[in-house]
C-alpha atoms as a PDB file:
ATOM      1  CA  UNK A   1     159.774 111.935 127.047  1.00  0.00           C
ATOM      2  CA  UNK A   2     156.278 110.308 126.342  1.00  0.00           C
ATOM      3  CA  UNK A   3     154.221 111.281 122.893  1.00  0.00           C
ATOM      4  CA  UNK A   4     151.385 112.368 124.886  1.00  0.00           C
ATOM      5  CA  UNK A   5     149.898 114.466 127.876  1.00  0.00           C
ATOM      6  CA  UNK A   6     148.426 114.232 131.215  1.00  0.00           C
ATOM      7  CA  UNK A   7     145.035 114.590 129.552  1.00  0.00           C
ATOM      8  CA  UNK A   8     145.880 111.749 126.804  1.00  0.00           C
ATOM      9  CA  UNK A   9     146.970 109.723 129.841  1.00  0.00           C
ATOM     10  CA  UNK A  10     143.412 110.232 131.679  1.00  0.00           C
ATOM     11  CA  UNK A  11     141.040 109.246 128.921  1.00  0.00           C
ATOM     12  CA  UNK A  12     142.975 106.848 126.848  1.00  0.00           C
ATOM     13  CA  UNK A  13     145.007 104.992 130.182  1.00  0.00           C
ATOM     14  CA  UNK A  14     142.445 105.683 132.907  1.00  0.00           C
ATOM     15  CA  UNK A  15     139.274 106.658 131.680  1.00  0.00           C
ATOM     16  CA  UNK A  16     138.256 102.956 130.235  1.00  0.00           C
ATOM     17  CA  UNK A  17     139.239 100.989 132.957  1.00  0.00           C
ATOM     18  CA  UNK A  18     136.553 103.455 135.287  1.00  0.00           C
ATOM     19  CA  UNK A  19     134.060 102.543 132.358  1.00  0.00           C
ATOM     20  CA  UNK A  20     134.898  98.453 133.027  1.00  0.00           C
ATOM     21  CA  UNK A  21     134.446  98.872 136.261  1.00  0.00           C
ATOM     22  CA  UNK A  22     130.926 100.809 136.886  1.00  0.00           C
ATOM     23  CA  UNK A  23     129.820  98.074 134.140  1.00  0.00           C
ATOM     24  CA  UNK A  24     131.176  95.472 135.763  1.00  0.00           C
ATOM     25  CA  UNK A  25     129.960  95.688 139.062  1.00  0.00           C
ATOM     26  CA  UNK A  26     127.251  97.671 138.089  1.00  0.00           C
ATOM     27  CA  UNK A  27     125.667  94.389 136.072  1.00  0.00           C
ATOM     28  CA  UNK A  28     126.138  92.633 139.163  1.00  0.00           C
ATOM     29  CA  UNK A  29     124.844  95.572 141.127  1.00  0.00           C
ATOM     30  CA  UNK A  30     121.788  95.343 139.370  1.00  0.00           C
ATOM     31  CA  UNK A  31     121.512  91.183 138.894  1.00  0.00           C
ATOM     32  CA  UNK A  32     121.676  91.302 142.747  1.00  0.00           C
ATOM     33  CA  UNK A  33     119.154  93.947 144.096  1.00  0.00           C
ATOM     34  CA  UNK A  34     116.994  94.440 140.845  1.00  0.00           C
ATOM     35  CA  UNK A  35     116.638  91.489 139.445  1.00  0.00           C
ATOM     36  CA  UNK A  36     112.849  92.222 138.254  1.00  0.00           C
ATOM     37  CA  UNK A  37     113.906  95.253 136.487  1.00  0.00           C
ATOM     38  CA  UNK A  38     116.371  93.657 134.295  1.00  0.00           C
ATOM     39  CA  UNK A  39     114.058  94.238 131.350  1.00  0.00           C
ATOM     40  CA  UNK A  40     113.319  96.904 128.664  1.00  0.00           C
ATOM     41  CA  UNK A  41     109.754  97.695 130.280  1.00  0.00           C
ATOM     42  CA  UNK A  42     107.956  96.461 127.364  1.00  0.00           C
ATOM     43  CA  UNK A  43     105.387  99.305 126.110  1.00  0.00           C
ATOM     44  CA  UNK A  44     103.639  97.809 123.297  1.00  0.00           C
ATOM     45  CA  UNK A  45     100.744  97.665 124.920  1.00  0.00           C
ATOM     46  CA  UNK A  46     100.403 101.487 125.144  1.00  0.00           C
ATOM     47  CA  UNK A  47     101.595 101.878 121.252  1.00  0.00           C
ATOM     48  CA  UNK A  48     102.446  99.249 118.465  1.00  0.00           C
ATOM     49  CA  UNK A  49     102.358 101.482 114.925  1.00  0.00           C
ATOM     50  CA  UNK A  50     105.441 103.060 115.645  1.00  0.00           C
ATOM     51  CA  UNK A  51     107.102 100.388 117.456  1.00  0.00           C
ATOM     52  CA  UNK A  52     106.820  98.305 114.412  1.00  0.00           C
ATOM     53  CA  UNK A  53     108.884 100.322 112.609  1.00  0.00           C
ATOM     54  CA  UNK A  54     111.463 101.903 114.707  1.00  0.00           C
ATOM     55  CA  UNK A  55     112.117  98.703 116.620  1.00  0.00           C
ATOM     56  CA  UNK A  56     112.884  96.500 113.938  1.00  0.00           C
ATOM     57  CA  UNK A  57     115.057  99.328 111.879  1.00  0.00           C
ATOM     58  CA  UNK A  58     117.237 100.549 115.163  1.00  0.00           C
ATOM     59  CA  UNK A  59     118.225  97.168 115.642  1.00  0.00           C
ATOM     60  CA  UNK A  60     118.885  95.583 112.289  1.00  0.00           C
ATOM     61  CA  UNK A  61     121.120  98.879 111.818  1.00  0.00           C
ATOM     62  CA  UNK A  62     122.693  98.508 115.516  1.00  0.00           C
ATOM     63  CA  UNK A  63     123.637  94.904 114.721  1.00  0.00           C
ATOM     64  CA  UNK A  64     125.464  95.960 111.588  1.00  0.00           C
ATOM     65  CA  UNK A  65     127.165  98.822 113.531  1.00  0.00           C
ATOM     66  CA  UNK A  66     128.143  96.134 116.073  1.00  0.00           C
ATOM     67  CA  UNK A  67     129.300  93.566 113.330  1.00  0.00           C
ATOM     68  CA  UNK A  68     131.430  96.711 111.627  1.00  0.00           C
ATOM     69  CA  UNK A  69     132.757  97.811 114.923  1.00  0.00           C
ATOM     70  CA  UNK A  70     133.961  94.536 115.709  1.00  0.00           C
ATOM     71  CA  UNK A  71     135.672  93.414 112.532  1.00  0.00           C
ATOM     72  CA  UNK A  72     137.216  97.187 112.739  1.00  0.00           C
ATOM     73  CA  UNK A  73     138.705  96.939 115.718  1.00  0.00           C
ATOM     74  CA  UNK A  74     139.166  93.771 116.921  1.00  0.00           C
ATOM     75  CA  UNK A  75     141.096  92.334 113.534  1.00  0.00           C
ATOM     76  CA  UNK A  76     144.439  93.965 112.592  1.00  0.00           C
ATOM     77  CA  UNK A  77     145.117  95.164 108.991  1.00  0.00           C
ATOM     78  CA  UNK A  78     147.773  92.936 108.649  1.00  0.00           C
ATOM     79  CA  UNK A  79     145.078  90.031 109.063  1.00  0.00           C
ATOM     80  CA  UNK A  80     142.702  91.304 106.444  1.00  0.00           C
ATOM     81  CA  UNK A  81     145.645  92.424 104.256  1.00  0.00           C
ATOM     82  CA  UNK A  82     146.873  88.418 104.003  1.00  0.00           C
ATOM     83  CA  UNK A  83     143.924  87.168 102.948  1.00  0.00           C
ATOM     84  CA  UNK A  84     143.743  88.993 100.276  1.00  0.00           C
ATOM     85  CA  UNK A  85     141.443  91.970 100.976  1.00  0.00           C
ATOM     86  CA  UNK A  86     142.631  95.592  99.288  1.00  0.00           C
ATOM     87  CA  UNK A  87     142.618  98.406 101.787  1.00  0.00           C
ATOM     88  CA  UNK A  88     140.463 100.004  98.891  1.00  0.00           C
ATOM     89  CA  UNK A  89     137.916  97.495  98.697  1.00  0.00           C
ATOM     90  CA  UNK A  90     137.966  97.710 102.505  1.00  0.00           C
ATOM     91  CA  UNK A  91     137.670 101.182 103.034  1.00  0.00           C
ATOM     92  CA  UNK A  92     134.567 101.125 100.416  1.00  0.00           C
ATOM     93  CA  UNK A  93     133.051  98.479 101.894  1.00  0.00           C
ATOM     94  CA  UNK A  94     132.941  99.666 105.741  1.00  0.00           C
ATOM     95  CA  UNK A  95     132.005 103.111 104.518  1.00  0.00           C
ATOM     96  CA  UNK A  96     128.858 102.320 102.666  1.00  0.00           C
ATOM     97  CA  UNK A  97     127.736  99.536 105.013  1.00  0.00           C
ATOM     98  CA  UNK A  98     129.038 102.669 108.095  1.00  0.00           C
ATOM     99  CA  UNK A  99     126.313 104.701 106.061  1.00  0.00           C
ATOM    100  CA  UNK A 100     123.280 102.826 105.672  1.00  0.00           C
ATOM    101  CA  UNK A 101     123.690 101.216 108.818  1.00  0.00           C
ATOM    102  CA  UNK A 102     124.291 104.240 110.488  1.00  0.00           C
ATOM    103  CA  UNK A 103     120.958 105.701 108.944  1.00  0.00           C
ATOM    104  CA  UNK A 104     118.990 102.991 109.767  1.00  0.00           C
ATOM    105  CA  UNK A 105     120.155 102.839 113.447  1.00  0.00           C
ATOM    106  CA  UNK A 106     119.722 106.980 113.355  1.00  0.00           C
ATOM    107  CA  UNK A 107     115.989 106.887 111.916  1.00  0.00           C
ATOM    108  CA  UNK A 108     115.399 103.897 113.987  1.00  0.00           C
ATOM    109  CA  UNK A 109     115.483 105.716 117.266  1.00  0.00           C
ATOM    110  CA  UNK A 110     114.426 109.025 116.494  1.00  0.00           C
ATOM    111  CA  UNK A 111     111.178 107.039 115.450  1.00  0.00           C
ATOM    112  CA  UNK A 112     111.474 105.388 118.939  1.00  0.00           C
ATOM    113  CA  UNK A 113     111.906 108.288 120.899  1.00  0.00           C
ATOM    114  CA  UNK A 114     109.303 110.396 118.815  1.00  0.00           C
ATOM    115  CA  UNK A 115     107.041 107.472 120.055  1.00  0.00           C
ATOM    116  CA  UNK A 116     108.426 107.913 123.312  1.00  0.00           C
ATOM    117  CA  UNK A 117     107.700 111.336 123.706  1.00  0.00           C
ATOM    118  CA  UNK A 118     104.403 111.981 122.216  1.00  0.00           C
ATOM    119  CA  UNK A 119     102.780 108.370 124.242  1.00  0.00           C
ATOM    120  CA  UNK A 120     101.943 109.560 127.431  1.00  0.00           C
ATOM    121  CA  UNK A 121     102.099 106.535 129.302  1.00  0.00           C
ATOM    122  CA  UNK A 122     105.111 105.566 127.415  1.00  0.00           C
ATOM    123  CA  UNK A 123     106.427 108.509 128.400  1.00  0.00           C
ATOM    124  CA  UNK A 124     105.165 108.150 131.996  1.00  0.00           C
ATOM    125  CA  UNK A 125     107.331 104.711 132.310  1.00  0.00           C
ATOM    126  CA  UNK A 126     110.601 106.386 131.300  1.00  0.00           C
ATOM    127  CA  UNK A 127     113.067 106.903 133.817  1.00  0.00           C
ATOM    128  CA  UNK A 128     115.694 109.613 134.475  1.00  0.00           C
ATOM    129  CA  UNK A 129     118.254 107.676 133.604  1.00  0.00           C
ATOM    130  CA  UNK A 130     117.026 106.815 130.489  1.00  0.00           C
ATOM    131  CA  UNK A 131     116.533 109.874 129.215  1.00  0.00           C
ATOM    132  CA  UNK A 132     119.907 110.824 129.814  1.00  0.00           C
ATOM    133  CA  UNK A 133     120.867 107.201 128.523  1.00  0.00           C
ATOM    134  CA  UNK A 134     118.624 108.434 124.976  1.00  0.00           C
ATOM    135  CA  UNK A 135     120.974 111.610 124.792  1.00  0.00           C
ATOM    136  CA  UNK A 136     123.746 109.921 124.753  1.00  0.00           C
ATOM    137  CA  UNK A 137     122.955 107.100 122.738  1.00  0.00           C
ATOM    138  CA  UNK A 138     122.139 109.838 119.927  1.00  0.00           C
ATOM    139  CA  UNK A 139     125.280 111.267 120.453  1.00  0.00           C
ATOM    140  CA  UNK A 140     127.250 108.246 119.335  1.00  0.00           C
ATOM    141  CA  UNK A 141     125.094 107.046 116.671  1.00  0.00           C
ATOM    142  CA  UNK A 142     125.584 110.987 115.508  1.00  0.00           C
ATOM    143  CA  UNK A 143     129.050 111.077 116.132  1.00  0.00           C
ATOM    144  CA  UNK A 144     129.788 107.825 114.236  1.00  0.00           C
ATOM    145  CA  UNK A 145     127.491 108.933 110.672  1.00  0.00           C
ATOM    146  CA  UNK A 146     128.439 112.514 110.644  1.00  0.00           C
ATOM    147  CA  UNK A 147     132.513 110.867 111.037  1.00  0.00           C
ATOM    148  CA  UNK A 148     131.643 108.000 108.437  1.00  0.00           C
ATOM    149  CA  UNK A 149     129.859 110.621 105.890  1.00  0.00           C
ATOM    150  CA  UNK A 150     132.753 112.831 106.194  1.00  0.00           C
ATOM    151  CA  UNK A 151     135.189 110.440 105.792  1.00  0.00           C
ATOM    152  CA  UNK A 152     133.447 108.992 102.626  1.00  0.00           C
ATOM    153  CA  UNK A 153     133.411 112.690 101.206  1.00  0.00           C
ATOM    154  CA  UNK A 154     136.848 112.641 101.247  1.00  0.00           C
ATOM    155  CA  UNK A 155     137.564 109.499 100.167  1.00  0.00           C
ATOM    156  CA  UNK A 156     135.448 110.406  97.015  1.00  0.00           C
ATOM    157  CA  UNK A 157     137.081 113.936  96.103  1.00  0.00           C
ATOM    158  CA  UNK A 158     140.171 112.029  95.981  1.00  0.00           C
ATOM    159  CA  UNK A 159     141.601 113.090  99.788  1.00  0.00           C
ATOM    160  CA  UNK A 160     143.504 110.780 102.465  1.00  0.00           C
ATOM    161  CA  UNK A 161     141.992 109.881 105.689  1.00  0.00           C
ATOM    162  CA  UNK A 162     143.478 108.878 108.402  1.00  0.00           C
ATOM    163  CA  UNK A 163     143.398 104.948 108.900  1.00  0.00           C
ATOM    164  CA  UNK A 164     141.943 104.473 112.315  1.00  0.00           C
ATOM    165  CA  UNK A 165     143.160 100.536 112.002  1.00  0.00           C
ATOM    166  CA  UNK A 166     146.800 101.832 113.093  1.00  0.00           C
ATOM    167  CA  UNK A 167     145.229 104.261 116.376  1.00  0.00           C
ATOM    168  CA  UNK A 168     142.137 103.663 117.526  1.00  0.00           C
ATOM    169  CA  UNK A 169     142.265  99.888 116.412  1.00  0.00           C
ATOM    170  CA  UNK A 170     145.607  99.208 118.917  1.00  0.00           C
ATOM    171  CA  UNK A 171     144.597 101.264 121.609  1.00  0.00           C
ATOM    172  CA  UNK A 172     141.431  99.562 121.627  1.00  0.00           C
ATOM    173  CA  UNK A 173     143.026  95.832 121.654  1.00  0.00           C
ATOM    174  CA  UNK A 174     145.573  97.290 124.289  1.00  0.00           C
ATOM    175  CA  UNK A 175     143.371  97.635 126.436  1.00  0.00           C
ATOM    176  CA  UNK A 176     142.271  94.335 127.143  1.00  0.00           C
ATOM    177  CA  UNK A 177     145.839  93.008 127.719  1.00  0.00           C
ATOM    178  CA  UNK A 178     146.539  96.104 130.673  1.00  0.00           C
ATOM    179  CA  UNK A 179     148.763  97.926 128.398  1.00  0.00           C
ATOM    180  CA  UNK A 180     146.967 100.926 127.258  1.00  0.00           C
ATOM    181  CA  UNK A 181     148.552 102.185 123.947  1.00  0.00           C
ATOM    182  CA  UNK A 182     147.911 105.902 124.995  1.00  0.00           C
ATOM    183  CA  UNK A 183     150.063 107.089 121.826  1.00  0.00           C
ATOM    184  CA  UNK A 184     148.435 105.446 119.701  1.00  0.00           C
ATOM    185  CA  UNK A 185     145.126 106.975 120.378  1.00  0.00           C
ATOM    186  CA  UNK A 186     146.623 110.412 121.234  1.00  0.00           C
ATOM    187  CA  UNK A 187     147.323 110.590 117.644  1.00  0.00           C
ATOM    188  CA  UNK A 188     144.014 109.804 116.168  1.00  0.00           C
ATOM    189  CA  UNK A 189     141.665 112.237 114.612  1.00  0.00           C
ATOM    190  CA  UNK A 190     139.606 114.054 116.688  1.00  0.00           C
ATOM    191  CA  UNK A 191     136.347 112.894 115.506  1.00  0.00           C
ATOM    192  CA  UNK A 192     137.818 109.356 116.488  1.00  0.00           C
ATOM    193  CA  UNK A 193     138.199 110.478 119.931  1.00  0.00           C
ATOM    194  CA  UNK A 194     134.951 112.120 120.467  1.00  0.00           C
ATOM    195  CA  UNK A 195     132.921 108.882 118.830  1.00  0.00           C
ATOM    196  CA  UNK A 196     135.513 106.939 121.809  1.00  0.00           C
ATOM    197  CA  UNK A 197     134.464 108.984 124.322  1.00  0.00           C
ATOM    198  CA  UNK A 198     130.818 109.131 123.971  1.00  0.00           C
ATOM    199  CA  UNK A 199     130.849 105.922 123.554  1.00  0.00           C
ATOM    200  CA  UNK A 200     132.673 104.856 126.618  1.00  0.00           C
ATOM    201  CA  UNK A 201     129.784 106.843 128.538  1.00  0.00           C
ATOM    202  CA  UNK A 202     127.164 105.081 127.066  1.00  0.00           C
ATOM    203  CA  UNK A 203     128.532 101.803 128.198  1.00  0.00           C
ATOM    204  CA  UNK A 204     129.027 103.421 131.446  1.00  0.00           C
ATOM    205  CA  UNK A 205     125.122 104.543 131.529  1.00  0.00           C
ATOM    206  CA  UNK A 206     124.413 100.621 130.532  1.00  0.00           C
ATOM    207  CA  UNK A 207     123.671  98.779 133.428  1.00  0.00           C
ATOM    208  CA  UNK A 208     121.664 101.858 135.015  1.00  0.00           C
ATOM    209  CA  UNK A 209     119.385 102.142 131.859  1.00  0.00           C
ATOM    210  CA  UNK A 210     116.939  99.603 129.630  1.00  0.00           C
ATOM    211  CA  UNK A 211     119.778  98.861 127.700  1.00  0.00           C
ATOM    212  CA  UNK A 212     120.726  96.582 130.383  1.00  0.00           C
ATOM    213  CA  UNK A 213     118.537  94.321 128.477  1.00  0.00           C
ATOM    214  CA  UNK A 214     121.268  93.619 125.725  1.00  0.00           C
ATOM    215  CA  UNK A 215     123.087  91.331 127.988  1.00  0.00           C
ATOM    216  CA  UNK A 216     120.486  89.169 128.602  1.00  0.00           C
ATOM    217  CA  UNK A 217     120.385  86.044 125.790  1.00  0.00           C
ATOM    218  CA  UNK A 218     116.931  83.735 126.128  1.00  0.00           C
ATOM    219  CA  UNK A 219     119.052  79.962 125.666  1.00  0.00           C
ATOM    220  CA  UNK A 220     116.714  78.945 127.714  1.00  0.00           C
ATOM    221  CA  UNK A 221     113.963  79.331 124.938  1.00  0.00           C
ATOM    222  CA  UNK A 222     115.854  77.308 122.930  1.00  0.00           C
ATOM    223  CA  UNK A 223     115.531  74.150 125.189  1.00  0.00           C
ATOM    224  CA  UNK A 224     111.942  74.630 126.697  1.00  0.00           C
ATOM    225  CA  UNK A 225     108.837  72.121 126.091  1.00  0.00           C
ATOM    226  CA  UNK A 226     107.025  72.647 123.357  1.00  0.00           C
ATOM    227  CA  UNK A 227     103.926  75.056 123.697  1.00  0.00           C
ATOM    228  CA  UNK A 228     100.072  72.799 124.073  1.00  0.00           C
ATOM    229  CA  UNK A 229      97.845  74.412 122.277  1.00  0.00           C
ATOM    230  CA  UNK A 230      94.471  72.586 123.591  1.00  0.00           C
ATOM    231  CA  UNK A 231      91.893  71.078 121.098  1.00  0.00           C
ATOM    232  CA  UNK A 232      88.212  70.999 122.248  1.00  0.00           C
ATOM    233  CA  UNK A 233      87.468  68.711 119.831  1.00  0.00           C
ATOM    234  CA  UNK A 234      90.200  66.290 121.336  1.00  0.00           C
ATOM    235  CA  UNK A 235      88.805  66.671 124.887  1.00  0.00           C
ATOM    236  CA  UNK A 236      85.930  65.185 126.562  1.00  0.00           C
ATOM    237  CA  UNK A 237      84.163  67.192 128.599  1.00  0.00           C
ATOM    238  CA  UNK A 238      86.017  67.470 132.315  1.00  0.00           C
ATOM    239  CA  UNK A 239      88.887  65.359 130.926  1.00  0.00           C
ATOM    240  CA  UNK A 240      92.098  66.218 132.498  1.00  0.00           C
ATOM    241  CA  UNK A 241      94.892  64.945 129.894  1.00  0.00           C
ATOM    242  CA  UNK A 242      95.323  64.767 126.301  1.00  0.00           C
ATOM    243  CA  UNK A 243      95.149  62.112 124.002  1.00  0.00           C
ATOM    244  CA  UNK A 244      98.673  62.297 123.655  1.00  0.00           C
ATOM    245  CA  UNK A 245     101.523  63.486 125.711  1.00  0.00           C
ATOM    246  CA  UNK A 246     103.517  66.323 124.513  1.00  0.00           C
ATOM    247  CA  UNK A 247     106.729  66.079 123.791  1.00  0.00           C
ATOM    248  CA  UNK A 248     109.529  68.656 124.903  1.00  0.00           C
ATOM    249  CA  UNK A 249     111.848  70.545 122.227  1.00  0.00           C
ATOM    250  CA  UNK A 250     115.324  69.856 121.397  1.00  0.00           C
END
């Protein structure tokens, strides 16, 4: 007799791998026939004040989310636990970090979608599916404090919490080897499943949405020629070359 139910079965065994797949073949969907619109339709020139701001703050905070999310998930206990790390010092260190990363990311994009909504042309240039993409990527950054801040209540009045390193931490590595640990996350808190599950549609929303624009790295930067600024004084007048020839970067 299995630990879990039908429904368990759906979203923790079937449910991810229907996420994979409409990303998947939904990047190359969109690499394919909209090549041009794999961008974040840059609006700065509409509105910069704001953008200064919330830009800079969602992402710093998303990247520390990411970081946190990683090391959570991806790295057992037992490898943190044998180099030496407490589960105390642990647990304070990914709440507080969880907090004011989680703040940042949350004030980030309500600044962003403030600007977004009050911009007309801004607002003009958003799509359908962003705005449902906006929803939902409020929903997990909500989901994710309002767990965290709970969680660190409790932890500070002197309660237990459950340690999501021994469910949502397997069933999330299980996945990638085709063995979905379905028990695993059938036990986990409820607030752990809700944060899974809105978060598995965002990535599903991804390749339909600007966010589509996270999976694209500039390495190419890294290697072009080096920009020529042009000196009058260093030109005669209808010269076609410079003095000297510019060298390329790295």
């Amino acid at each position: 007799m299995s630990d879990y139910s039908t429904i368990d079965m759906l979203l923790w065994g079937v449910v991810p791998y229907v996420v994979l797949a409409i990303l998947i073949s939904g990047l190359i969907w969109r690499w394919r026939y909209d090549r041009f619109g794999w961008t974040t339709r840059s609006s700065e020139l509409y509105e910069s004040r704001l953008l200064r701001i919330g830009s800079p703050l969602f992402h710093f905070g998303l990247l520390v989310v990411i970081v946190g999310h990683f090391i959570g998930l991806v790295i057992p206990e037992s490898w943190t636990t044998g180099i030496g790390i407490p589960d105390t010092a642990y647990h304070i260190t990914a709440l507080s970090l969880g907090l004011v990363a989680g703040v940042c990311t949350l004030g980030g994009i309500a600044l962003l979608i403030w600007r977004r909504r009050t911009t007309g042309p801004v607002f003009s240039a958003t799509t359908r599916n962003d705005k449902l993409m906006y929803v939902v990527l409020v929903g997990a950054i909500v989901t994710g404090l309002g767990m965290t801040a709970y969680f660190a209540g409790v932890e500070v009045t002197g309660g237990h919490t459950q340690d999501y390193r021994f469910t949502v931490s397997p069933w999330f590595r299980s996945i990638w080897i085709l063995q979905p640990d379905i028990a695993a996350m059938s036990q986990a808190h409820a607030a752990y499943q809700l944060h899974a599950l809105v978060g598995m549609a965002l990535f599903a929303l991804f390749p339909f949405t600007r966010l589509i624009h996270a999976f694209t790295a500039p390495v190419g930067y890294l290697f072009r020629p080096y920009v020529v600024y042009r000196d009058r004084d260093r030109y005669s007048p209808g010269a076609g070359q410079a003095e000297r020839a510019a060298r390329r970067g790295w």
